[in-house]
Protein backbone atom coordinates (compact mmCIF):
# COMPACT_ATOMS: atom_id res chain seq x y z
CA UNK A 1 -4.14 -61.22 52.18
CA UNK A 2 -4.33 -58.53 55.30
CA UNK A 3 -2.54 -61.22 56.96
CA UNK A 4 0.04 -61.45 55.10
CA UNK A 5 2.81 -59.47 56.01
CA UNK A 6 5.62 -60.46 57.74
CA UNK A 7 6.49 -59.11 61.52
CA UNK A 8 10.07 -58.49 60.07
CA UNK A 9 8.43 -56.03 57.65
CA UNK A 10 6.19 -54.13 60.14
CA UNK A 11 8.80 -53.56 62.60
CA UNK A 12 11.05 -51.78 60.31
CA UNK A 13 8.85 -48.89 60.00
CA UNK A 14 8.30 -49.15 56.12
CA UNK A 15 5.12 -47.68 54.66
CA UNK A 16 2.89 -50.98 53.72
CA UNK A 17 -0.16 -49.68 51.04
CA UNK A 18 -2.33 -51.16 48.74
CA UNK A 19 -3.54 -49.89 45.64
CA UNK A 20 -6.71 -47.70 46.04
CA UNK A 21 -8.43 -49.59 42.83
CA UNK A 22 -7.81 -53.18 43.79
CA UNK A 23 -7.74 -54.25 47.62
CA UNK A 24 -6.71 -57.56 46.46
CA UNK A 25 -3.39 -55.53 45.33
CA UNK A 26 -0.59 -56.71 46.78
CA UNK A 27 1.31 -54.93 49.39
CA UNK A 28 4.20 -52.66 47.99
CA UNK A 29 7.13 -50.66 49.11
CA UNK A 30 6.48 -46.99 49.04
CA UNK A 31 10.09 -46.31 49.87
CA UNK A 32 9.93 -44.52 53.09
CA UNK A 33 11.32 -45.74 56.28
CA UNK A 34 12.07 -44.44 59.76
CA UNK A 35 12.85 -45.65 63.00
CA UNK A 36 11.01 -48.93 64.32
CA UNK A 37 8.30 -48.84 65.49
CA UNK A 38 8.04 -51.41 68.01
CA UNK A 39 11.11 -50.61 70.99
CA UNK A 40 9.91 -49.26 74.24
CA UNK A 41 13.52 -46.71 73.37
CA UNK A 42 11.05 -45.10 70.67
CA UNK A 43 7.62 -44.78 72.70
CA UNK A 44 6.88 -40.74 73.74
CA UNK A 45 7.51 -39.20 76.62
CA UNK A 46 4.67 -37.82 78.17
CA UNK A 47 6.14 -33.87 77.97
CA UNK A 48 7.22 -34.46 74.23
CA UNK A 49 4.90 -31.94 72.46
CA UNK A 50 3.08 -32.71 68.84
CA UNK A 51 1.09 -30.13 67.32
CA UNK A 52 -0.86 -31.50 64.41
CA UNK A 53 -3.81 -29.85 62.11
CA UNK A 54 -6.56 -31.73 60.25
CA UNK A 55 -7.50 -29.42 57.13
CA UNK A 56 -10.39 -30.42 56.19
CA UNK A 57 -10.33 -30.61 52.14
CA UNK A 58 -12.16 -27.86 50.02
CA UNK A 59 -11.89 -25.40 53.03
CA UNK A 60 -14.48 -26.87 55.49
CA UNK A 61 -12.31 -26.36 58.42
CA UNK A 62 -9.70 -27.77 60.67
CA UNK A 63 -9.26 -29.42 63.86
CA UNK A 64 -5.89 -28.58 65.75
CA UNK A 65 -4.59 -31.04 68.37
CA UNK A 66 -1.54 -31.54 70.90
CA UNK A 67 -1.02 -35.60 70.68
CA UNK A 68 -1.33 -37.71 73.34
CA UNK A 69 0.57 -41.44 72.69
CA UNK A 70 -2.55 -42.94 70.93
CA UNK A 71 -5.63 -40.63 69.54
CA UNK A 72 -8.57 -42.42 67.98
CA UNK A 73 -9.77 -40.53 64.91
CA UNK A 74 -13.10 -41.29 63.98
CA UNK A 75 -16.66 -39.65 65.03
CA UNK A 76 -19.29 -40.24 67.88
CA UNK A 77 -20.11 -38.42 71.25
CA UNK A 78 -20.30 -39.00 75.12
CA UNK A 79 -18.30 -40.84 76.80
CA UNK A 80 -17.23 -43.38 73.72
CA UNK A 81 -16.01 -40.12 71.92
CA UNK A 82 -12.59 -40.11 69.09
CA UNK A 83 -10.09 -38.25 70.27
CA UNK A 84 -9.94 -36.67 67.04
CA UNK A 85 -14.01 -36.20 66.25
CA UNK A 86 -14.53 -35.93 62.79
CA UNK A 87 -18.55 -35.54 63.40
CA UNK A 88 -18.94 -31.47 62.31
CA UNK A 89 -17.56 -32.56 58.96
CA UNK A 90 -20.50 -34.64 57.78
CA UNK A 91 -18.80 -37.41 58.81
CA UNK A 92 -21.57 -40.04 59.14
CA UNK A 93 -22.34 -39.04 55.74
CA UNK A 94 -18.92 -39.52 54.20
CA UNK A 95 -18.30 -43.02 55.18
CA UNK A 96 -15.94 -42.19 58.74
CA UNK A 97 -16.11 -45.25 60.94
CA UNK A 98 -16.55 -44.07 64.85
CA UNK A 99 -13.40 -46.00 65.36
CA UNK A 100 -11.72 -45.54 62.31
CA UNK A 101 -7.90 -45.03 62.87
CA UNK A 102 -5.41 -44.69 65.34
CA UNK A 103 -2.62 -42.17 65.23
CA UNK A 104 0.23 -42.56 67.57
CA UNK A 105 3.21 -40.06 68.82
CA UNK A 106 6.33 -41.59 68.96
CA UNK A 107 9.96 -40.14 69.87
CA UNK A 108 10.57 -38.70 66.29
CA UNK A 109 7.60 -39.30 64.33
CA UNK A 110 3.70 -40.57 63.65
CA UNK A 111 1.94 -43.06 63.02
CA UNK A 112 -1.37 -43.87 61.77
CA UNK A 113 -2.83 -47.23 61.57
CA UNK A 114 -6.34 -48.36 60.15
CA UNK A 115 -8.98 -49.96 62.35
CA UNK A 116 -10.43 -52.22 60.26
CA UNK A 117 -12.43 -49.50 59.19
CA UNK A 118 -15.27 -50.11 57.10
CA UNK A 119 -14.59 -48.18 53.86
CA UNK A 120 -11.20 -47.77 54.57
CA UNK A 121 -8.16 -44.94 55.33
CA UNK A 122 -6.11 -44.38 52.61
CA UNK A 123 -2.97 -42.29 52.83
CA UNK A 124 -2.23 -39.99 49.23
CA UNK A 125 -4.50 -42.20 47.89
CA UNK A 126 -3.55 -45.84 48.75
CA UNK A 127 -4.87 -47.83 51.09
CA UNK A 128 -3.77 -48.63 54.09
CA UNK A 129 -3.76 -52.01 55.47
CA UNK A 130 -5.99 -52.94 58.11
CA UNK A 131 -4.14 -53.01 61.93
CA UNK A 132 -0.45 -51.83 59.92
CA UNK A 133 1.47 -48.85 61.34
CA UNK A 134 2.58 -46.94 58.65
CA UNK A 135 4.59 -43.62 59.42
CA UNK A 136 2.93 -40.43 59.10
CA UNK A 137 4.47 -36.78 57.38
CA UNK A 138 3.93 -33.30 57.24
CA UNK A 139 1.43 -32.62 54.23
CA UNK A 140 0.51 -35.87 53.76
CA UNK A 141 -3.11 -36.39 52.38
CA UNK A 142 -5.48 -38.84 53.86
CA UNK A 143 -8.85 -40.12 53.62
CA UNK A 144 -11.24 -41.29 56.24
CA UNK A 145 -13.76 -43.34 53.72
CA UNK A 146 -14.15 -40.49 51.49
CA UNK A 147 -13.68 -37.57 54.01
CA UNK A 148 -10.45 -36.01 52.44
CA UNK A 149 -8.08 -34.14 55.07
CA UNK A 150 -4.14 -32.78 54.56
CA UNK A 151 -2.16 -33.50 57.50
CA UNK A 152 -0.03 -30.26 58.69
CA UNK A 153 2.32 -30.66 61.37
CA UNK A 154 2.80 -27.09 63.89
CA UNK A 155 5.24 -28.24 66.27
CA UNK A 156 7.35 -31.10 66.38
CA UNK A 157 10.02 -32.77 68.86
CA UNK A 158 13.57 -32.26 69.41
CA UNK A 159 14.98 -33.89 66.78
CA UNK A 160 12.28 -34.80 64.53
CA UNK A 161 12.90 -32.12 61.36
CA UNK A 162 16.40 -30.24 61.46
CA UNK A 163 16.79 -27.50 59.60
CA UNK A 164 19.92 -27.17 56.66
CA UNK A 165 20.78 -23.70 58.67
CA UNK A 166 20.05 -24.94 62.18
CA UNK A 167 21.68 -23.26 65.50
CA UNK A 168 24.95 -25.05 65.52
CA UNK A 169 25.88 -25.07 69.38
CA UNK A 170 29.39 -25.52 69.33
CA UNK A 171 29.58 -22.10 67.40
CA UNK A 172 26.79 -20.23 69.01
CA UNK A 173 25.72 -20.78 72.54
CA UNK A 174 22.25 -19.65 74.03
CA UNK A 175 21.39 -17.75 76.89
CA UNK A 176 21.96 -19.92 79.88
CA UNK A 177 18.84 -21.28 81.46
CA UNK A 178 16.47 -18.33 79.97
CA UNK A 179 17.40 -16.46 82.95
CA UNK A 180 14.02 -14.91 84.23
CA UNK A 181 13.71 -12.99 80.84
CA UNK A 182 9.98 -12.18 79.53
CA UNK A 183 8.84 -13.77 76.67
CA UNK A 184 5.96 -12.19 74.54
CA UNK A 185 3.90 -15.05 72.90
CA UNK A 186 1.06 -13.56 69.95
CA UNK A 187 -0.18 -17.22 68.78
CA UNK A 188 -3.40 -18.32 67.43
CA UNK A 189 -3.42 -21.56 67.68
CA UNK A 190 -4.11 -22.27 71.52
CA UNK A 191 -3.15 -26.00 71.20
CA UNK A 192 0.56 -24.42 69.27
CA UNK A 193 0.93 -21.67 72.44
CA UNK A 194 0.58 -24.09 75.05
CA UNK A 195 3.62 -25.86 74.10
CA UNK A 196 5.67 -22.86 73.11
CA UNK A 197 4.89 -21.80 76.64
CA UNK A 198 5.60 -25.04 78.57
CA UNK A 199 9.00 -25.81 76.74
CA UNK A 200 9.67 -21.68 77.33
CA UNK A 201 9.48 -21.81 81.00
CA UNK A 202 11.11 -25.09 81.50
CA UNK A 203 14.03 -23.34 80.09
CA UNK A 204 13.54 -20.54 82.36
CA UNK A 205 11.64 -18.18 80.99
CA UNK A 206 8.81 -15.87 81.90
CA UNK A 207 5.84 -16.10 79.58
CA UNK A 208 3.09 -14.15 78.71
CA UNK A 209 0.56 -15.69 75.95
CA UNK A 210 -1.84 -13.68 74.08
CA UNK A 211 -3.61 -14.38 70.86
CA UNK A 212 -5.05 -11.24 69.96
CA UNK A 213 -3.38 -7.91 68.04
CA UNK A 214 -5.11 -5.29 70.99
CA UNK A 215 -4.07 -7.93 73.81
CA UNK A 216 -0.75 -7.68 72.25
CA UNK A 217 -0.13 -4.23 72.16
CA UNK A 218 -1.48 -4.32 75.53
CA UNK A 219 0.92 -6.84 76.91
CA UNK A 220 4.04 -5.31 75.04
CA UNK A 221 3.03 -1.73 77.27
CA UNK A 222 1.88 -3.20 80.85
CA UNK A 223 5.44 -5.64 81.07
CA UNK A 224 7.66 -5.37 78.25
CA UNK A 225 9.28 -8.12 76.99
CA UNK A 226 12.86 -8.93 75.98
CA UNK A 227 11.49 -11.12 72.93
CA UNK A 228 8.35 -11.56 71.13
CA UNK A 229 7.41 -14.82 69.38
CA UNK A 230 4.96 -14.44 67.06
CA UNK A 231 3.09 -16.10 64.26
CA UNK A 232 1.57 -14.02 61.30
CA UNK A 233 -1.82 -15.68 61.29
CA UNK A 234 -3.54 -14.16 64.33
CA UNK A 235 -6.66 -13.33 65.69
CA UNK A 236 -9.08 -12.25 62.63
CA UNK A 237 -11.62 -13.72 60.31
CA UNK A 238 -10.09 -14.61 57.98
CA UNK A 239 -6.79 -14.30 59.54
CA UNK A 240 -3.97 -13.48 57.01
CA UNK A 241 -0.28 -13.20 57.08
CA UNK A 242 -0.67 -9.32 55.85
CA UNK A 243 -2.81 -8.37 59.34
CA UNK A 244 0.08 -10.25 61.49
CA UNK A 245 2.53 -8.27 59.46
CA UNK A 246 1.14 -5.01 60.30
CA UNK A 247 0.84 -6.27 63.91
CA UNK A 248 4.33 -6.64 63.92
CA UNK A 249 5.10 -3.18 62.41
CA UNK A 250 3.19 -1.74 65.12
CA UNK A 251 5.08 -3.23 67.79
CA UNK A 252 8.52 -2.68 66.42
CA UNK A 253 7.75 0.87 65.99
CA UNK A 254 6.55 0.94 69.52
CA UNK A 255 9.79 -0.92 70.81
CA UNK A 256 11.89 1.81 68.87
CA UNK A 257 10.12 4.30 70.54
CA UNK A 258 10.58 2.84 73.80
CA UNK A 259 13.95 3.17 72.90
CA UNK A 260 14.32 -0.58 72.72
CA UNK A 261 15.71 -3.12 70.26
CA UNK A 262 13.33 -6.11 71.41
CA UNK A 263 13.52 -8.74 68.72
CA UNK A 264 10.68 -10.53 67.04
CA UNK A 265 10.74 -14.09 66.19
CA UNK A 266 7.89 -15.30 63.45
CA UNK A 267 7.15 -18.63 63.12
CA UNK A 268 4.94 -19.36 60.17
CA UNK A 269 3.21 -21.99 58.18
CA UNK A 270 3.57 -19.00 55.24
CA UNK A 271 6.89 -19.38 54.64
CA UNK A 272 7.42 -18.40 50.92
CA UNK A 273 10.74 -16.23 50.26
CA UNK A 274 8.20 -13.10 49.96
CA UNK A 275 6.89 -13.52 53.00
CA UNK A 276 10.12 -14.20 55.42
CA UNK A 277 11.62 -11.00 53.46
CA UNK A 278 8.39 -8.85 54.55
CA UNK A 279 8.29 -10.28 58.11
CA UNK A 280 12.27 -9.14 58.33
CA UNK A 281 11.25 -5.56 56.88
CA UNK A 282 7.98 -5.28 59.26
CA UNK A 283 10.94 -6.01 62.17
CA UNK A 284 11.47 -9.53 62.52
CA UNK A 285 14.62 -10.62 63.61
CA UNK A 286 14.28 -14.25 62.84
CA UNK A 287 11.69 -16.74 60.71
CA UNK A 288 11.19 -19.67 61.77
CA UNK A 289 9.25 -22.22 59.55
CA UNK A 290 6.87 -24.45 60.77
CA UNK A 291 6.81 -27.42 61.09
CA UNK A 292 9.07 -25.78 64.27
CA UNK A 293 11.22 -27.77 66.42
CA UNK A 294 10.86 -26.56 69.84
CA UNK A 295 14.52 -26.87 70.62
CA UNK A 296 15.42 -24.91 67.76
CA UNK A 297 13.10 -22.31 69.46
CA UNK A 298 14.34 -22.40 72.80
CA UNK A 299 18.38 -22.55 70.81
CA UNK A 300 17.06 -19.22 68.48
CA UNK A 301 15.93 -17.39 71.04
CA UNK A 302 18.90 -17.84 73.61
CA UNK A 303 21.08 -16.90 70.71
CA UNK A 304 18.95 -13.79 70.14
CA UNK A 305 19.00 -12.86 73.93
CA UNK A 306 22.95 -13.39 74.65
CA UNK A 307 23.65 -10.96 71.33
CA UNK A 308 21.06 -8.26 72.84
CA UNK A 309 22.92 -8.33 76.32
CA UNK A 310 26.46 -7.53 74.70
């Protein structure tokens, strides 16, 4: 029956599952398609950025990665080592194959394919057939044999999730080229700073990365910058969105007393109605959701920078 399924029906990118009860189930539509997945057109380019996060279920951690084309998930050490080691998580334990699944980075999105795996990946709970690409979503659940984890995408791709209220740029155009202008980065995630940093001086910015609230504060006094991008999860244990909102009260009182008007983008995973409305009261200029496009970014913050200089 694994087989079975047509090339026709692989290449066009439709999600092929079969029932978690019965593996004898027959293959069904689950109604999702994207682009194929098969065209050399659709393969990544090497400076396309992914950001993904592994949460592992029933808060036992996370692993945070920046996708390469293909990352073996699975667990092991040395030199045969997963790209995506699932080891820490009593993963031996839990059924995880050392080579257990493949996820790959195209143009516009993922996807994850099952390696024959011995007990199995199964994607929001149906199983995957073995060697099928199937795409792969923001907070889509999967299981690695019975190792549950919630997939949570950081950054993404031009193009891969507009926004409804996206920078139109035949109304508003950005700051030309970022024009030498210093960029403030507070960002916890290392893996999520790296990009905003390479797209940010590609476009012509200067950068400065921190990922700690003193650091910050620091930064903002030794060289300060004409925009701050922030995120409201930073450097505490447990980090919460209330200490990155008092972070960013602290440094738009210290801009106003500078006599400045520097503006503060947030870009947050937390981005219920409550908390965009207290980021914009702590100072923020703009929220920006993530999953975050990084052109959006680089569009946001040109717009932001061309208003300040009128």
């Amino acid at each position: 029956m694994e087989n079975s399924v047509p090339p026709n029906n692989r290449a066009n990118g439709t999600r092929k599952l079969r029932s978690l009860e019965d593996e004898d189930a027959p293959i069904f539509e689950a109604g999702k398609t994207v682009n194929p997945f098969d065209t050399d057109t659709d393969r990544v380019d090497g400076n396309v950025p992914w950001v993904i996060e592994f949460r592992i279920a029933n808060g036992f951690g996370m692993v945070q990665k920046q996708l390469t084309e293909q990352m073996i998930v699975g667990r092991g050490s040395g030199s045969g080592a997963p790209t995506i080691d699932l080891t820490p998580f009593r993963a031996a334990e839990k059924g995880v194959s050392r080579r257990h699944a493949i996820i790959m980075a195209r143009k516009k999105f993922l996807s994850i394919r099952d390696l024959n795996s011995t007990n199995g990946t199964f994607l929001n709970g149906l199983r995957l057939m073995p060697d099928q690409d199937v795409p792969l979503e923001h907070g889509d659940k999967l299981r690695f044999g019975k190792l549950d984890v919630e997939v949570v995408f950081s950054v993404v791709p031009p193009d891969k999730m507009a926004t409804a209220d996206a920078v139109k740029t035949d109304v508003l155009t950005p700051l030309p080229g970022g024009s030498g202008k210093h960029i403030l980065i507070l960002e916890n995630d290392q893996e999520v700073a790296n990009v905003y940093q390479f797209v940010l001086q590609e476009s012509g910015y200067r950068v400065t990365m921190v990922n700690d609230p003193t650091e910050a504060a620091a930064a903002y006094v030794k060289d300060t910058p004409d925009a701050v991008v922030m995120d409201l999860r930073i450097k505490r244990i447990p980090a919460t969105s209330s200490d990155g909102l008092e972070v960013l009260r602290l440094l738009n009182d210290r801009s106003k007393r500078l006599g400045l008007n520097t503006p503060f983008i947030v870009a947050s995973h937390e981005n219920e109605a409550d908390i965009q409305q207290r980021a914009k009261d702590a100072g923020a200029a703009l929220f920006l959701p993530k999953p975050l496009r990084v052109d959006e970014l680089v569009m946001r913050l040109g717009v932001l920078l061309k208003n300040e200089d009128k």
